[in-house]
Structure formats: C-alpha cells, structure tokens
C-alpha atoms as a PDB file:
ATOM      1  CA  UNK A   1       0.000   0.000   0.000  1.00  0.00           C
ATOM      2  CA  UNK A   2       3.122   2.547   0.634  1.00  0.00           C
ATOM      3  CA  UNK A   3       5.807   2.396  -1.424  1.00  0.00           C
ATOM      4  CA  UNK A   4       9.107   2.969  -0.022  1.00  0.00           C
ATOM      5  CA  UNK A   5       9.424   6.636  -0.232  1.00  0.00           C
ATOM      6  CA  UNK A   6       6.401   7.087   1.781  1.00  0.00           C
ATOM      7  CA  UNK A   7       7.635   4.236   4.699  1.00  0.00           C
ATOM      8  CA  UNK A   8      10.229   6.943   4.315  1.00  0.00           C
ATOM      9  CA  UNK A   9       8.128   9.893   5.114  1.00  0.00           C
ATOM     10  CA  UNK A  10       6.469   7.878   7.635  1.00  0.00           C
ATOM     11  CA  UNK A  11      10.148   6.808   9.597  1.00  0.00           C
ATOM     12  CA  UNK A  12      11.208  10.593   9.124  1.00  0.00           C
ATOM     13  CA  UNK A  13       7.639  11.420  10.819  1.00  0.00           C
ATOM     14  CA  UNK A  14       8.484   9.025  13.852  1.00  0.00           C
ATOM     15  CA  UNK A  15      11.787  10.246  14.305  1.00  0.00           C
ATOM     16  CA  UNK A  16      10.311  14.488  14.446  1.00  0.00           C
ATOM     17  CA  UNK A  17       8.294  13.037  17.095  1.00  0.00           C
ATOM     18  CA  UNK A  18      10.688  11.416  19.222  1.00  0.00           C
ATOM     19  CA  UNK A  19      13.200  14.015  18.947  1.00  0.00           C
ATOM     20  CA  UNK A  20      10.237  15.911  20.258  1.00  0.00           C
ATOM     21  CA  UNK A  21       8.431  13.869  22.590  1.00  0.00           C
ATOM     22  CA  UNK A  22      10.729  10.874  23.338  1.00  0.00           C
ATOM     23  CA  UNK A  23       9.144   7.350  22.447  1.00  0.00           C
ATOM     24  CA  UNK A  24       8.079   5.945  26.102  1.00  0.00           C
ATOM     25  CA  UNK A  25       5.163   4.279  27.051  1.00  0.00           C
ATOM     26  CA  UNK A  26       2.814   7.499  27.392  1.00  0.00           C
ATOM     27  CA  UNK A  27       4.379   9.118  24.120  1.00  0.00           C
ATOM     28  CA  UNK A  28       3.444   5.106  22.277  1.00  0.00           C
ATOM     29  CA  UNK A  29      -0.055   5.597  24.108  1.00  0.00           C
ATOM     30  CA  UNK A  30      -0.681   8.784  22.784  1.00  0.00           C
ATOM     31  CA  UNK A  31       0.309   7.542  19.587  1.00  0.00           C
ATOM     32  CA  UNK A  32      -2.200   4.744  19.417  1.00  0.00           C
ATOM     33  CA  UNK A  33      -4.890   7.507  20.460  1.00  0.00           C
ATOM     34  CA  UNK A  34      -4.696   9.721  18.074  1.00  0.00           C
ATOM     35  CA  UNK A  35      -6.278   7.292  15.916  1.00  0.00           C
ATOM     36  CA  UNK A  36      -9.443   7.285  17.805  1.00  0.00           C
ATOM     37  CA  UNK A  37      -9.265  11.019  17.070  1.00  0.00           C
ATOM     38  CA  UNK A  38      -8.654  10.945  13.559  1.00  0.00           C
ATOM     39  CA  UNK A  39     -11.316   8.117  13.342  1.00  0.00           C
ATOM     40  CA  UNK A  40     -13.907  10.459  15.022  1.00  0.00           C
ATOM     41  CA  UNK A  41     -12.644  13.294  12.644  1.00  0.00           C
ATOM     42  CA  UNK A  42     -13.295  10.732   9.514  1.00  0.00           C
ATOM     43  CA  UNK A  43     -17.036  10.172  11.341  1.00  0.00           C
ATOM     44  CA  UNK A  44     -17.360  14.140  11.526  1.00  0.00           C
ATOM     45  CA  UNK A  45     -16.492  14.857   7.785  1.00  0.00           C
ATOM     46  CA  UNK A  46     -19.279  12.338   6.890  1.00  0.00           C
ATOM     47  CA  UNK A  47     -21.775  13.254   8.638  1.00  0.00           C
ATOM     48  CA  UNK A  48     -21.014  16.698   7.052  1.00  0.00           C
ATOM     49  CA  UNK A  49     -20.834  15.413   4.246  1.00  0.00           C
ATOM     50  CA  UNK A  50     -24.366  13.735   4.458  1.00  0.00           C
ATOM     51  CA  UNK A  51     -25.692  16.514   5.515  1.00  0.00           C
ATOM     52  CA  UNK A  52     -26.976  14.194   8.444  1.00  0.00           C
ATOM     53  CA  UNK A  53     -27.257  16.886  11.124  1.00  0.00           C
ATOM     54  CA  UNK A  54     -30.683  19.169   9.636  1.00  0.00           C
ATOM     55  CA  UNK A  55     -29.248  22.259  11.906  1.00  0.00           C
ATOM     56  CA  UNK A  56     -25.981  22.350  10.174  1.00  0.00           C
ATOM     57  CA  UNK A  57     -26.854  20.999   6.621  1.00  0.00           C
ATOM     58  CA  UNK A  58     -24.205  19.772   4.421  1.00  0.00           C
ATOM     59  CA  UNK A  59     -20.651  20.932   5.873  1.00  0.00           C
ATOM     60  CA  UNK A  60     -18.347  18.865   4.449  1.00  0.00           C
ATOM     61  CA  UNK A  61     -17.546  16.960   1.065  1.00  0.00           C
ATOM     62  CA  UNK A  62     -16.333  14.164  -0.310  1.00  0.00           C
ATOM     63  CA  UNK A  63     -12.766  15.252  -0.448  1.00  0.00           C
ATOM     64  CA  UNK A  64     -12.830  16.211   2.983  1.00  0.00           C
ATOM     65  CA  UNK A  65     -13.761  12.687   4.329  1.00  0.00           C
ATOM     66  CA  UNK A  66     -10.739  11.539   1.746  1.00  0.00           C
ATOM     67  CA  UNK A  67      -8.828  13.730   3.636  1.00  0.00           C
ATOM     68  CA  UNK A  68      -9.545  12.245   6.965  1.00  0.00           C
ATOM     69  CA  UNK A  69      -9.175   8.960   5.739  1.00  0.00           C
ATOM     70  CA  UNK A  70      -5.529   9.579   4.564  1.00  0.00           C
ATOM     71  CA  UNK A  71      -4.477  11.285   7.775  1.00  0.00           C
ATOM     72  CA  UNK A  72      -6.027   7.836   9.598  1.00  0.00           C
ATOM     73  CA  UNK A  73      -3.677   6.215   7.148  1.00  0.00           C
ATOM     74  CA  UNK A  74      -0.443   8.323   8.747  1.00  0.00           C
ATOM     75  CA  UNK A  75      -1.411   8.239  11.819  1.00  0.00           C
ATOM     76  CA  UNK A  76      -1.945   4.136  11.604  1.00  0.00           C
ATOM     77  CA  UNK A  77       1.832   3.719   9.860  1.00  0.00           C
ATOM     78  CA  UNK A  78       3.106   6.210  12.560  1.00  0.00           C
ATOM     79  CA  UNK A  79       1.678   4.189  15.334  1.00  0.00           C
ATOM     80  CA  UNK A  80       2.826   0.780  13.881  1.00  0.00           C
ATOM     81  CA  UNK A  81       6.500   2.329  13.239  1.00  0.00           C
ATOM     82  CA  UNK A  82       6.469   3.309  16.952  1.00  0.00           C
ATOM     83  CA  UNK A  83       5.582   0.150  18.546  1.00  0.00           C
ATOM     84  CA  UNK A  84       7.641  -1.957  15.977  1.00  0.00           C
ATOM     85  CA  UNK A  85      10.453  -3.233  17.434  1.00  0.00           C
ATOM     86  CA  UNK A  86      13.742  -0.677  16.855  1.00  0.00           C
ATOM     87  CA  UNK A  87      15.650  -3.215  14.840  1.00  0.00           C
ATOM     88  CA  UNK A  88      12.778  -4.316  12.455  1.00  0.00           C
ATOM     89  CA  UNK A  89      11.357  -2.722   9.865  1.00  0.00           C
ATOM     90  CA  UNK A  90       7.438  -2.274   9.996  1.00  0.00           C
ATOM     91  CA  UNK A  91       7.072  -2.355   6.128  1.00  0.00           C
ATOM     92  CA  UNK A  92       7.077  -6.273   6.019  1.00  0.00           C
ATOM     93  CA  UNK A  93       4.740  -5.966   9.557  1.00  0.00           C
ATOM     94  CA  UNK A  94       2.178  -4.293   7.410  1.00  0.00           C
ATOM     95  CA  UNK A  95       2.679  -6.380   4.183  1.00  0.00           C
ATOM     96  CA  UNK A  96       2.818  -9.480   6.079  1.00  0.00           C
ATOM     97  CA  UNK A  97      -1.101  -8.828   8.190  1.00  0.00           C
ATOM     98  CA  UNK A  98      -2.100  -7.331   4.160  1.00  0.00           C
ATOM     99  CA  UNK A  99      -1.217 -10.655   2.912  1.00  0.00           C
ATOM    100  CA  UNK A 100      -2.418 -12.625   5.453  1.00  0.00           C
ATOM    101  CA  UNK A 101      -6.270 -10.244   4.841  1.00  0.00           C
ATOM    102  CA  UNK A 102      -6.013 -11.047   1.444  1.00  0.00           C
ATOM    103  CA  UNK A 103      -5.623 -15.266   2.055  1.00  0.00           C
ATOM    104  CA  UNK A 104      -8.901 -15.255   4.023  1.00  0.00           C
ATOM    105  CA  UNK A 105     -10.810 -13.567   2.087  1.00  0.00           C
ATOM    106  CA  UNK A 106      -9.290 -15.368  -1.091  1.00  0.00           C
ATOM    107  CA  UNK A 107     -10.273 -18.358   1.138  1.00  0.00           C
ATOM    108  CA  UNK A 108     -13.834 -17.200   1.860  1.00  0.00           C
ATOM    109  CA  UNK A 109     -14.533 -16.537  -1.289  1.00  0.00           C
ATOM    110  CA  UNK A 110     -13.519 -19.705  -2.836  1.00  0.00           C
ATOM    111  CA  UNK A 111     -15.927 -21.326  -0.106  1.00  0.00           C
ATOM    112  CA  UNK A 112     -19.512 -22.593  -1.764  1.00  0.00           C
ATOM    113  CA  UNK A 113     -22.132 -20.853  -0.082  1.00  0.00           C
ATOM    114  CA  UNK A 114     -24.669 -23.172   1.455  1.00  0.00           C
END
C-alpha cells in the first residue's frame, strides 16, 4: 500500500516526534490515540458530508472525508513504526497482516455458499 518513499516519510515522521516527545510508554499511548481522534474526525467529515445533522446541513464533502481517511492512514503507519520493534522494519509488519487479509478472504470466497 506505501511504497518505499512514503515508509520513508512515515520513519522521518516518527523520528520528528521522538526528537520531540521521546518514544516511552505514554508518548506510544498517545500515539495509538490519536487514531481514535482521527477516526472520530473521519465520522465528523461524513456526517457533514451527508448533511446528516438538519441544523448544520451539508458541511463537508467528499474530499474532505478523503482527507480524513488519509491522515487515519499516517497516523496508523506512525503508530505501527512506533511500537515496531527498533531493529525491524514495519514495512514487512504491514505487508505481512495485508497478505495474510487477502488469504482469508481469497479463502472465503472460494468457499460454496450453502
């Protein structure tokens, strides 16, 4: 899903923030929590986007939700970089669990439905 160039973005993002904020057990907590956050942001932009809320009408767009979606997407490879362990490289973490995804369902849907 990232190519190398943006694993590299993503390692030079890690290492801003632990120059900044060190990379303990609060700063790897924090981490993992900003996901919730961006996840409620992504939940936000849709519901703008819907127009779900009749007060507000429609607030957001399509892009917008794209947007939120992408910064999940950083915020997910920044987390996994953190927690991976210093001498491994998270790239084949995340390629690995893909792959593995991608057998199941393979898997399912080679299964004849009943």
């Amino acid at each position: 899903m990232l190519d190398p160039d943006q694993w590299k973005t993503i390692t030079g993002l890690v290492g801003w923030l632990d120059r900044e904020n060190g990379r303990d057990r609060q700063e790897i907590t924090l981490r993992l929590l900003k996901l919730t956050e961006e996840s409620g942001e992504v939940a936000q932009a849709w519901i703008g986007a819907v127009g779900q809320n009749p007060r507000k009408g429609t607030t957001h767009s399509p892009d917008d939700v794209a947007a939120e979606l992408c910064d999940v997407i950083v915020t997910a490879a920044v987390a996994l970089v953190s927690i991976v362990d210093a001498d491994a490289d998270a790239e084949p973490v995340f390629a690995a669990k893909l792959q593995r995804i991608a057998d199941r369902v393979a898997a399912l849907a080679a299964t004849p439905a009943p």
